[in-house]
PDB file of N, CA and C in Angstrom:
ATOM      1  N   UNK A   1      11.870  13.635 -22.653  1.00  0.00           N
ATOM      2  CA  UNK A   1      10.538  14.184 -22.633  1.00  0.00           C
ATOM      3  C   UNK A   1      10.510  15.398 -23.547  1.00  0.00           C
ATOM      4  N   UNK A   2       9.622  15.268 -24.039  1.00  0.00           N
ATOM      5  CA  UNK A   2       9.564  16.673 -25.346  1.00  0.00           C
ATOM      6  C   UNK A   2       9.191  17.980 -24.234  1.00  0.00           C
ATOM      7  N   UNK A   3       8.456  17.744 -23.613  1.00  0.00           N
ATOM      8  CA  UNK A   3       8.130  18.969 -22.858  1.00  0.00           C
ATOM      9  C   UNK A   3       8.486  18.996 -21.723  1.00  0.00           C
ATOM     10  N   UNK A   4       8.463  20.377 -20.625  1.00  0.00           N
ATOM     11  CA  UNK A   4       9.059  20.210 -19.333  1.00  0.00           C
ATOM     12  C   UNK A   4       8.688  21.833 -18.806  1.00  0.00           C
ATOM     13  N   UNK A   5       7.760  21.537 -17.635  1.00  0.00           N
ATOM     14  CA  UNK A   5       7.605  22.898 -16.933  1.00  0.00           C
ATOM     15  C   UNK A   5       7.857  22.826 -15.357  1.00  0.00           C
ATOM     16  N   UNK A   6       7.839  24.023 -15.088  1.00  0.00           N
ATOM     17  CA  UNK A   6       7.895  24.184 -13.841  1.00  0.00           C
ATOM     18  C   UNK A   6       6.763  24.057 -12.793  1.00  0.00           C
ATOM     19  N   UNK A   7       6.976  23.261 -11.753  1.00  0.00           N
ATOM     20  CA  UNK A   7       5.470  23.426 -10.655  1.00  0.00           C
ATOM     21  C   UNK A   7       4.758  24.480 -10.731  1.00  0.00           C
ATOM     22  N   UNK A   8       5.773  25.583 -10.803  1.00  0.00           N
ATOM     23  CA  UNK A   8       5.009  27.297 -10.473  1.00  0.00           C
ATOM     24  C   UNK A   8       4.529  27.406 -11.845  1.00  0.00           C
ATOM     25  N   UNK A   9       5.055  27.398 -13.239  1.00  0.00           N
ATOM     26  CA  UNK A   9       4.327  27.979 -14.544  1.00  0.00           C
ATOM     27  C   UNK A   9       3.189  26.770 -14.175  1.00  0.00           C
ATOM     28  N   UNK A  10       3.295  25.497 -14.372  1.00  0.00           N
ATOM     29  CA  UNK A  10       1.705  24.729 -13.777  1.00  0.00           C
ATOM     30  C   UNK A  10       0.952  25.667 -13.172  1.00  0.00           C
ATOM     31  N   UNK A  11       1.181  26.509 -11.870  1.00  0.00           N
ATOM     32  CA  UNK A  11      -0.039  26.919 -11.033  1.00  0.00           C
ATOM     33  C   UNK A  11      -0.146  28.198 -11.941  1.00  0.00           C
ATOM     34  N   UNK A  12       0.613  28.661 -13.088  1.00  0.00           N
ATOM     35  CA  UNK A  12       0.065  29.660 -13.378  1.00  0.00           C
ATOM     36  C   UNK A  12      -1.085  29.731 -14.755  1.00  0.00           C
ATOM     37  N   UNK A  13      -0.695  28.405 -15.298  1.00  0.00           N
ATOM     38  CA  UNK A  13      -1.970  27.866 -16.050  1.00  0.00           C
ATOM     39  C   UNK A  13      -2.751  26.917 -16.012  1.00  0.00           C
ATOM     40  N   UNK A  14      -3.254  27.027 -14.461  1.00  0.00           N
ATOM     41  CA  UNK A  14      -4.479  26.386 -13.470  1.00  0.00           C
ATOM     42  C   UNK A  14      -3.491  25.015 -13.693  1.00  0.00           C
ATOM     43  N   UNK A  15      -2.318  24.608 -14.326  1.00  0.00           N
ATOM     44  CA  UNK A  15      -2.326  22.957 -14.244  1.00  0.00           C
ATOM     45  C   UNK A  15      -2.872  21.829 -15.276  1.00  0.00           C
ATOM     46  N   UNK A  16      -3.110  23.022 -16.166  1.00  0.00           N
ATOM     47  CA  UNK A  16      -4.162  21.437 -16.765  1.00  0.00           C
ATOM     48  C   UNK A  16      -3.139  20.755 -17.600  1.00  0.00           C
ATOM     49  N   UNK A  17      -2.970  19.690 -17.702  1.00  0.00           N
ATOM     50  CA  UNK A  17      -2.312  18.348 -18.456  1.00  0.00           C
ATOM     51  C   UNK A  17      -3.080  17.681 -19.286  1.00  0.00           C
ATOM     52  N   UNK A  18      -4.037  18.211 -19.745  1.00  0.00           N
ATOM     53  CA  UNK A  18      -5.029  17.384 -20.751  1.00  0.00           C
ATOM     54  C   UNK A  18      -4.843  17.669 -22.033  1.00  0.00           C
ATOM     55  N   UNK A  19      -4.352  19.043 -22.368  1.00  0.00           N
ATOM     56  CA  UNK A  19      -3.879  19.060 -23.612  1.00  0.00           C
ATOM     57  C   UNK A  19      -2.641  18.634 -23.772  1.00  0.00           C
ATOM     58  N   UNK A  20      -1.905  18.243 -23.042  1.00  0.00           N
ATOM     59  CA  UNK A  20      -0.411  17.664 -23.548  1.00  0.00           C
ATOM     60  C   UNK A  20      -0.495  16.389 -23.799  1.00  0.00           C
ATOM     61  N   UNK A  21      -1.264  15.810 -22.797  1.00  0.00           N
ATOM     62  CA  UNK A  21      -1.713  14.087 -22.464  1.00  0.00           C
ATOM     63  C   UNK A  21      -2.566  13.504 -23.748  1.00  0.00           C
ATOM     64  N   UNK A  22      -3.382  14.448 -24.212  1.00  0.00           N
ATOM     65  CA  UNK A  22      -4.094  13.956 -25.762  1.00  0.00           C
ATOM     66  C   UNK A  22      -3.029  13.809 -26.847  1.00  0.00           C
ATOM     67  N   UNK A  23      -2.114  14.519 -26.725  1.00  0.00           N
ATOM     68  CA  UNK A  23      -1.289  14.489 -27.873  1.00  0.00           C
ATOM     69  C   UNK A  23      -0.336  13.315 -28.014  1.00  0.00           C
ATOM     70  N   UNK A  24       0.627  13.149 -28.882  1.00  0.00           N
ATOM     71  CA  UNK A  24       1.214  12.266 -28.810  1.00  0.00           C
ATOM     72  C   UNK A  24       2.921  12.121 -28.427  1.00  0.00           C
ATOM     73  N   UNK A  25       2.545  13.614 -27.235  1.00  0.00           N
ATOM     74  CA  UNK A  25       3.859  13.694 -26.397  1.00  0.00           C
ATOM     75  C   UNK A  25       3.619  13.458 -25.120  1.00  0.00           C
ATOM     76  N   UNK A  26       4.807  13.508 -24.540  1.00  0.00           N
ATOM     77  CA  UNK A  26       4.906  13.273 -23.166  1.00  0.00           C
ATOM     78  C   UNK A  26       5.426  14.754 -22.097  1.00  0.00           C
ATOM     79  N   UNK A  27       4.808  15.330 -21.367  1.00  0.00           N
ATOM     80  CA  UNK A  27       5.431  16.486 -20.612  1.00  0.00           C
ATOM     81  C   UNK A  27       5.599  15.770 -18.658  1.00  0.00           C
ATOM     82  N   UNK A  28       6.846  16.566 -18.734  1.00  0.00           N
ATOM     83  CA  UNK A  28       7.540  16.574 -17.767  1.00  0.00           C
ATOM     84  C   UNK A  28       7.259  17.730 -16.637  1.00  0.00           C
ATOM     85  N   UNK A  29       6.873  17.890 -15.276  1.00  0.00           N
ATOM     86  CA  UNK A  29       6.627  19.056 -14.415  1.00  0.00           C
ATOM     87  C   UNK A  29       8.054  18.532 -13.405  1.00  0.00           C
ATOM     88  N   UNK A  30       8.537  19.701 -13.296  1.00  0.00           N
ATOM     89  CA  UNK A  30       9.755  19.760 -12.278  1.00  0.00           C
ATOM     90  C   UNK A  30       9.597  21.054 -11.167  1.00  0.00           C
ATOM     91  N   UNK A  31      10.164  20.254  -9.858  1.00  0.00           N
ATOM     92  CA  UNK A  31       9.957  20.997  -8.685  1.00  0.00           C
ATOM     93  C   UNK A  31      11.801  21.111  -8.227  1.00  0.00           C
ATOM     94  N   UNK A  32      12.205  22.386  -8.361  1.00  0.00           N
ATOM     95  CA  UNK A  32      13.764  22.770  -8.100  1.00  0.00           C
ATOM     96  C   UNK A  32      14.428  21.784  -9.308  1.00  0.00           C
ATOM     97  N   UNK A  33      13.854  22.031 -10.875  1.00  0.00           N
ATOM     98  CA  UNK A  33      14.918  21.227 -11.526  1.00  0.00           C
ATOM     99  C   UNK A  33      14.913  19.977 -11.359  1.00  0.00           C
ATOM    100  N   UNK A  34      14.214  18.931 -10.635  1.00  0.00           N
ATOM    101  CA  UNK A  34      14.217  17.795 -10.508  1.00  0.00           C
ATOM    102  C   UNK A  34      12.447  17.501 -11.057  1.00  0.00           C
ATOM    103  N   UNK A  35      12.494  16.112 -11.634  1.00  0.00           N
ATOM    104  CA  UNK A  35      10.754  15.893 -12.419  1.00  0.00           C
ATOM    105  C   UNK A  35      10.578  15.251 -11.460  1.00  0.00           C
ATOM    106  N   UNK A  36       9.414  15.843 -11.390  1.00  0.00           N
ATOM    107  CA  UNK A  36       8.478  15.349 -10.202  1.00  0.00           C
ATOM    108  C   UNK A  36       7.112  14.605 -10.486  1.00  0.00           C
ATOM    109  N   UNK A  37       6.706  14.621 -11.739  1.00  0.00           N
ATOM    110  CA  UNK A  37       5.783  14.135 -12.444  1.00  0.00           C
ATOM    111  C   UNK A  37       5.462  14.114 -13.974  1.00  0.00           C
ATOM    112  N   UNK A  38       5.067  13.257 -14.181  1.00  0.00           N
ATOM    113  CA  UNK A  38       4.988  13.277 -15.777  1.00  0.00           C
ATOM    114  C   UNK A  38       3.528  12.837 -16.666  1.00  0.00           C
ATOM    115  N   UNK A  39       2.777  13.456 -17.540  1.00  0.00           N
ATOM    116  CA  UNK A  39       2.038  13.140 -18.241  1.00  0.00           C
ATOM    117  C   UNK A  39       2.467  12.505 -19.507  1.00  0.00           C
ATOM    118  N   UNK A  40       1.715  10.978 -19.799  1.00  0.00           N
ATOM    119  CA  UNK A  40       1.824  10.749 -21.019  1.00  0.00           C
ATOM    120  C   UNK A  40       0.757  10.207 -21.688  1.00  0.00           C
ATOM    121  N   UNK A  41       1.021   9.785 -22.866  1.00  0.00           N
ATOM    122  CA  UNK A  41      -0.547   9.658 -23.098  1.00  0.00           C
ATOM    123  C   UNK A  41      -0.936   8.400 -23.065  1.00  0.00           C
ATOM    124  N   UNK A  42      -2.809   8.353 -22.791  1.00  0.00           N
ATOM    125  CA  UNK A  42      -3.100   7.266 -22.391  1.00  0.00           C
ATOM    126  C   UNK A  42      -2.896   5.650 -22.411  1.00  0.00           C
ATOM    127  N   UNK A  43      -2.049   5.589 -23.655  1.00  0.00           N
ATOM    128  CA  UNK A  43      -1.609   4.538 -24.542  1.00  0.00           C
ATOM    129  C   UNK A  43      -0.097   3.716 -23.768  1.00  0.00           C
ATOM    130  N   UNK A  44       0.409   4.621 -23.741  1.00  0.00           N
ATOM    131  CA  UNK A  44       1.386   4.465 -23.190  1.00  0.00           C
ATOM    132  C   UNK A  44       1.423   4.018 -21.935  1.00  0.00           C
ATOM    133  N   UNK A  45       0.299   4.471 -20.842  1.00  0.00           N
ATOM    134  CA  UNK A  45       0.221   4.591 -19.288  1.00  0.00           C
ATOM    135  C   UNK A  45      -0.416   3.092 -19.804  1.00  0.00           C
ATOM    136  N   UNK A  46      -1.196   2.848 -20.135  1.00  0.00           N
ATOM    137  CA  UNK A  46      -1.684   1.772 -20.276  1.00  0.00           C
ATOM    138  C   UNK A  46      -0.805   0.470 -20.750  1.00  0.00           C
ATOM    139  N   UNK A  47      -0.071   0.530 -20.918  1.00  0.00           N
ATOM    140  CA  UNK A  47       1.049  -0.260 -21.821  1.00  0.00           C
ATOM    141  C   UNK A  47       1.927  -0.693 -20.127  1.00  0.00           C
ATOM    142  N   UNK A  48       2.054   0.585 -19.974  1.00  0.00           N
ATOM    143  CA  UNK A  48       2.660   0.610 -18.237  1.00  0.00           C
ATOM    144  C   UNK A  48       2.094  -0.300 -17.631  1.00  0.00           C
ATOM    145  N   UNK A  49       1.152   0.176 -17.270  1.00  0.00           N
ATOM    146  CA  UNK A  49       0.145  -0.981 -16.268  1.00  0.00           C
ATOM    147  C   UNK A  49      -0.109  -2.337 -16.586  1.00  0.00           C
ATOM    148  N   UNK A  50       0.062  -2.768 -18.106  1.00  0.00           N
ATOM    149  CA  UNK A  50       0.372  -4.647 -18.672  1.00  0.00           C
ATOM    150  C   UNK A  50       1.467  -4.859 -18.150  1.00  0.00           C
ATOM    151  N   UNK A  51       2.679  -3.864 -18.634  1.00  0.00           N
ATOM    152  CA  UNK A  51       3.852  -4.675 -18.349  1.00  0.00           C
ATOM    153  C   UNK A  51       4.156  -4.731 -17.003  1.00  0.00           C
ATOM    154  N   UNK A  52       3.516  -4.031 -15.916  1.00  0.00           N
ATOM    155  CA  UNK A  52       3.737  -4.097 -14.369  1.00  0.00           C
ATOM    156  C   UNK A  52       2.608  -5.741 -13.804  1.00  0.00           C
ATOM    157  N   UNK A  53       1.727  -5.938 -14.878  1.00  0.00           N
ATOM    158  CA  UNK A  53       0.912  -7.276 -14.331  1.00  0.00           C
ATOM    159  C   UNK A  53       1.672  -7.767 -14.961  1.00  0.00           C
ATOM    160  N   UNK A  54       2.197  -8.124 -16.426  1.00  0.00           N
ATOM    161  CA  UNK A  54       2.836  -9.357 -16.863  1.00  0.00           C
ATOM    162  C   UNK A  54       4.128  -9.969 -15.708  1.00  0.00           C
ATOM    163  N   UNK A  55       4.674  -8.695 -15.547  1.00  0.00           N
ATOM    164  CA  UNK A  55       6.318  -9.244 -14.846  1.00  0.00           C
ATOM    165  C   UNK A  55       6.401  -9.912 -13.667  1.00  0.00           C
ATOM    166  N   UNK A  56       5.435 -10.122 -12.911  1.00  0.00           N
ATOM    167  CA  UNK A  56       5.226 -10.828 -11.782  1.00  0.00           C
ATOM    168  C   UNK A  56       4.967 -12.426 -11.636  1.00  0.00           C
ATOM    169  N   UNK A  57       3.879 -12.336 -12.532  1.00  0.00           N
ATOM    170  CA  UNK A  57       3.477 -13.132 -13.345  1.00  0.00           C
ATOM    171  C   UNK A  57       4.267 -14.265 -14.217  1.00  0.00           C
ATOM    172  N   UNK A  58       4.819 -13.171 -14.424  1.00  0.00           N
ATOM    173  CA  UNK A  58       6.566 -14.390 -15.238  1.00  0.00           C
ATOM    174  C   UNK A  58       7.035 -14.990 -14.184  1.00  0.00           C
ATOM    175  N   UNK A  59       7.610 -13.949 -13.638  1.00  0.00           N
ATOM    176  CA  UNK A  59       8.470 -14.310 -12.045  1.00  0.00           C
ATOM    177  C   UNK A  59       8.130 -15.415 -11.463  1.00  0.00           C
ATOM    178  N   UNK A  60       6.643 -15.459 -11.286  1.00  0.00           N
ATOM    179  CA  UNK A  60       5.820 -16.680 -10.500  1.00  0.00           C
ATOM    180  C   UNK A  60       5.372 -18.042 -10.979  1.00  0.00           C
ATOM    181  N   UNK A  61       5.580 -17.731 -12.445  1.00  0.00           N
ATOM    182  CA  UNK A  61       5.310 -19.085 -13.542  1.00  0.00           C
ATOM    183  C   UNK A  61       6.943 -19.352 -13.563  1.00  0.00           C
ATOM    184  N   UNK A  62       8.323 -18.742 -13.692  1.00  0.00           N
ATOM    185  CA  UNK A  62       9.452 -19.250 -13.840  1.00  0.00           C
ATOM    186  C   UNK A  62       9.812 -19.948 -12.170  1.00  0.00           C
ATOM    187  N   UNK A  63       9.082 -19.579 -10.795  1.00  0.00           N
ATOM    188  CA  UNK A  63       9.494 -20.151  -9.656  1.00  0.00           C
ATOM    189  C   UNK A  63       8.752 -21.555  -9.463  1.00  0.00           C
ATOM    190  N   UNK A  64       7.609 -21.421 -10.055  1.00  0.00           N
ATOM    191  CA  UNK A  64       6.544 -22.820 -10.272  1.00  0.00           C
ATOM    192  C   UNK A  64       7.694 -24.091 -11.014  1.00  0.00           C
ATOM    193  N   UNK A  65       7.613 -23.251 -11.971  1.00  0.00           N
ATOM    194  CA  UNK A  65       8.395 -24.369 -13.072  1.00  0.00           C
ATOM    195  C   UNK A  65      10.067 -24.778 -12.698  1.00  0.00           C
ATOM    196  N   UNK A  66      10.571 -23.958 -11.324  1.00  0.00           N
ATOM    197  CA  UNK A  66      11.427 -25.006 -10.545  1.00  0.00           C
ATOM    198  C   UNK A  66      11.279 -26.187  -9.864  1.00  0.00           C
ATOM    199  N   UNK A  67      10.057 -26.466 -10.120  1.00  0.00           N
ATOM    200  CA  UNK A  67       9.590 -27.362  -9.298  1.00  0.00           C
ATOM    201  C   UNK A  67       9.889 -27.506  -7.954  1.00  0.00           C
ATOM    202  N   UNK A  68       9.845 -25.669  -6.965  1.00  0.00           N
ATOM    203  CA  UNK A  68       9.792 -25.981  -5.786  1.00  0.00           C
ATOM    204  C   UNK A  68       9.405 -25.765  -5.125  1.00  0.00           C
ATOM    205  N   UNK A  69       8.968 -26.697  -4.119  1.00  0.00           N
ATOM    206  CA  UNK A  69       7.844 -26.715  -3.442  1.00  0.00           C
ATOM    207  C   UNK A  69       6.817 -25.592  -3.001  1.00  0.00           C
ATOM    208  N   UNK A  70       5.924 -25.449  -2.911  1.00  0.00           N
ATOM    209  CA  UNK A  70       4.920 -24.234  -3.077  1.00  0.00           C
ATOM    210  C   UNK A  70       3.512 -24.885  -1.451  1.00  0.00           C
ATOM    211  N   UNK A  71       3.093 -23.891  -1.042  1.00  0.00           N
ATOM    212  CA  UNK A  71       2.157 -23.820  -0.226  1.00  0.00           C
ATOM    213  C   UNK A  71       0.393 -22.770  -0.375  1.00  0.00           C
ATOM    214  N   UNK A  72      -0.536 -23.327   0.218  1.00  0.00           N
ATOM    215  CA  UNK A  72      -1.389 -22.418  -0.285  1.00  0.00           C
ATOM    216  C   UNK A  72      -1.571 -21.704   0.399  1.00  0.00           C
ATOM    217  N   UNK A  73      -2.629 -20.232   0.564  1.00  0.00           N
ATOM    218  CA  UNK A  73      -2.579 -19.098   1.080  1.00  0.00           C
ATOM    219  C   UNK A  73      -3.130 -19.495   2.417  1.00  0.00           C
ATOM    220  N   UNK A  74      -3.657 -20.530   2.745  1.00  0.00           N
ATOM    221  CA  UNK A  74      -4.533 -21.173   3.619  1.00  0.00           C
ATOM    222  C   UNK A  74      -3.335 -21.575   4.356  1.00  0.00           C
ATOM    223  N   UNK A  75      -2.591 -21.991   4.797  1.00  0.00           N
ATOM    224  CA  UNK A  75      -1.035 -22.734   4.967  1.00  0.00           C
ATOM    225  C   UNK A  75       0.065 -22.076   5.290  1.00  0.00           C
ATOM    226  N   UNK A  76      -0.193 -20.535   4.648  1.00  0.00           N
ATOM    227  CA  UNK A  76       0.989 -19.106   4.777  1.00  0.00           C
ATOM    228  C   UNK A  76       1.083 -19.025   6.311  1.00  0.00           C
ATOM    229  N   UNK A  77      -0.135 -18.583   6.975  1.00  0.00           N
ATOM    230  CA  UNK A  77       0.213 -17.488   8.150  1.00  0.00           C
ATOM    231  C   UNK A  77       0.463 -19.097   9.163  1.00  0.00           C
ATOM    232  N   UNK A  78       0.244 -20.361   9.189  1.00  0.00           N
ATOM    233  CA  UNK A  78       0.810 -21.514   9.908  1.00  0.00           C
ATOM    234  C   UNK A  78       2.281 -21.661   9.626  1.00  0.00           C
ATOM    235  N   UNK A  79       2.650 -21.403   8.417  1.00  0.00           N
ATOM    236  CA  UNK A  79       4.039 -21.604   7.979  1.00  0.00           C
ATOM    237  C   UNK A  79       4.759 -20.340   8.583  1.00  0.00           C
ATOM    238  N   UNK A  80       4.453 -19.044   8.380  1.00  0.00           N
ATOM    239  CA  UNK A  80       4.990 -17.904   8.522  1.00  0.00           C
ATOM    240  C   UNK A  80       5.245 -18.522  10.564  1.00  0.00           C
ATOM    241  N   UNK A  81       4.398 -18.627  10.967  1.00  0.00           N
ATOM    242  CA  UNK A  81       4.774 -18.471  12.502  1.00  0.00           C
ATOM    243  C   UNK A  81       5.298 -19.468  13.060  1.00  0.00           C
ATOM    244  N   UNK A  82       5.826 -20.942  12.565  1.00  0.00           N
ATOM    245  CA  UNK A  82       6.395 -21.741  13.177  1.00  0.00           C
ATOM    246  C   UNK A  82       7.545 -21.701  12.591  1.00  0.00           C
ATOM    247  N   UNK A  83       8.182 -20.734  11.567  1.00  0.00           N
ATOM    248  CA  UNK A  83       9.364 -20.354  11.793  1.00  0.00           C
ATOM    249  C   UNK A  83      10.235 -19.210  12.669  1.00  0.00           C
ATOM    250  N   UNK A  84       9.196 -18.719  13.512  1.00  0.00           N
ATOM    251  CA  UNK A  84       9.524 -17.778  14.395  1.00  0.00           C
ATOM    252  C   UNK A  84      10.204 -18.522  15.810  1.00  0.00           C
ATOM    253  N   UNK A  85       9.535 -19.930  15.650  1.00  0.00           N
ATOM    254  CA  UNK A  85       9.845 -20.655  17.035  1.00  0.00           C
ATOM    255  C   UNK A  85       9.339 -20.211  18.314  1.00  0.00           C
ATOM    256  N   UNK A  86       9.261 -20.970  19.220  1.00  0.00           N
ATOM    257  CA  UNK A  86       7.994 -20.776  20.241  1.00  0.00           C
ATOM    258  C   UNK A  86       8.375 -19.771  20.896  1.00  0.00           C
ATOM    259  N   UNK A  87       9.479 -19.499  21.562  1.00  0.00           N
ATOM    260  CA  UNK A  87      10.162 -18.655  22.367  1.00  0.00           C
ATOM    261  C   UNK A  87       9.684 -16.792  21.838  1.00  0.00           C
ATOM    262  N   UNK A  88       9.494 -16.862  20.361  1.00  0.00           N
ATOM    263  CA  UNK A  88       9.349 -15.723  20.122  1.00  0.00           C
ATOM    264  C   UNK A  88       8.125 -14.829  20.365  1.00  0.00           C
ATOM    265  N   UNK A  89       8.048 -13.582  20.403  1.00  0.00           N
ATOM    266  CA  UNK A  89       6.283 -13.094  20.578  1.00  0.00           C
ATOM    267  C   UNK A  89       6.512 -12.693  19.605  1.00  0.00           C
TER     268      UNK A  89
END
């Protein structure tokens, strides 16, 4: 991270992250030396949030294409409880 402040220098310049976040760096806020949060810029966060929908997505098109067997959401909570067996509450 190019930049890096402290929680406390944050509260001492009200906090704002908007001028770091426009730019085309990334700043780091740390609480006891450890980062506790990070601004980056919008481009990037956004880039974040594709690759957190794509990867699932893979995951679920590579378990399809095992060809094994699959149920619909309608079918879940019948399936989910008759593997509990009767005995169970």
């Amino acid at each position: 991270m190019d930049e890096r402040a402290s929680a406390h220098n944050s509260r001492d310049t009200d906090g704002d992250p908007v001028p770091v976040g426009t730019t085309a760096r990334t700043s780091a806020s740390r609480r006891n030396g450890v980062p506790v949060a990070a601004v980056v810029p919008i481009a990037d966060f956004q880039a974040l949030e594709d690759a957190a929908d794509v990867l699932p997505a893979r995951e679920a098109e590579a378990v399809l294409a095992g060809g094994e067997p699959t149920i619909s959401m309608a079918e879940l909570p019948a399936d989910l409880f008759s593997e509990r067996g009767e005995g169970a509450a």
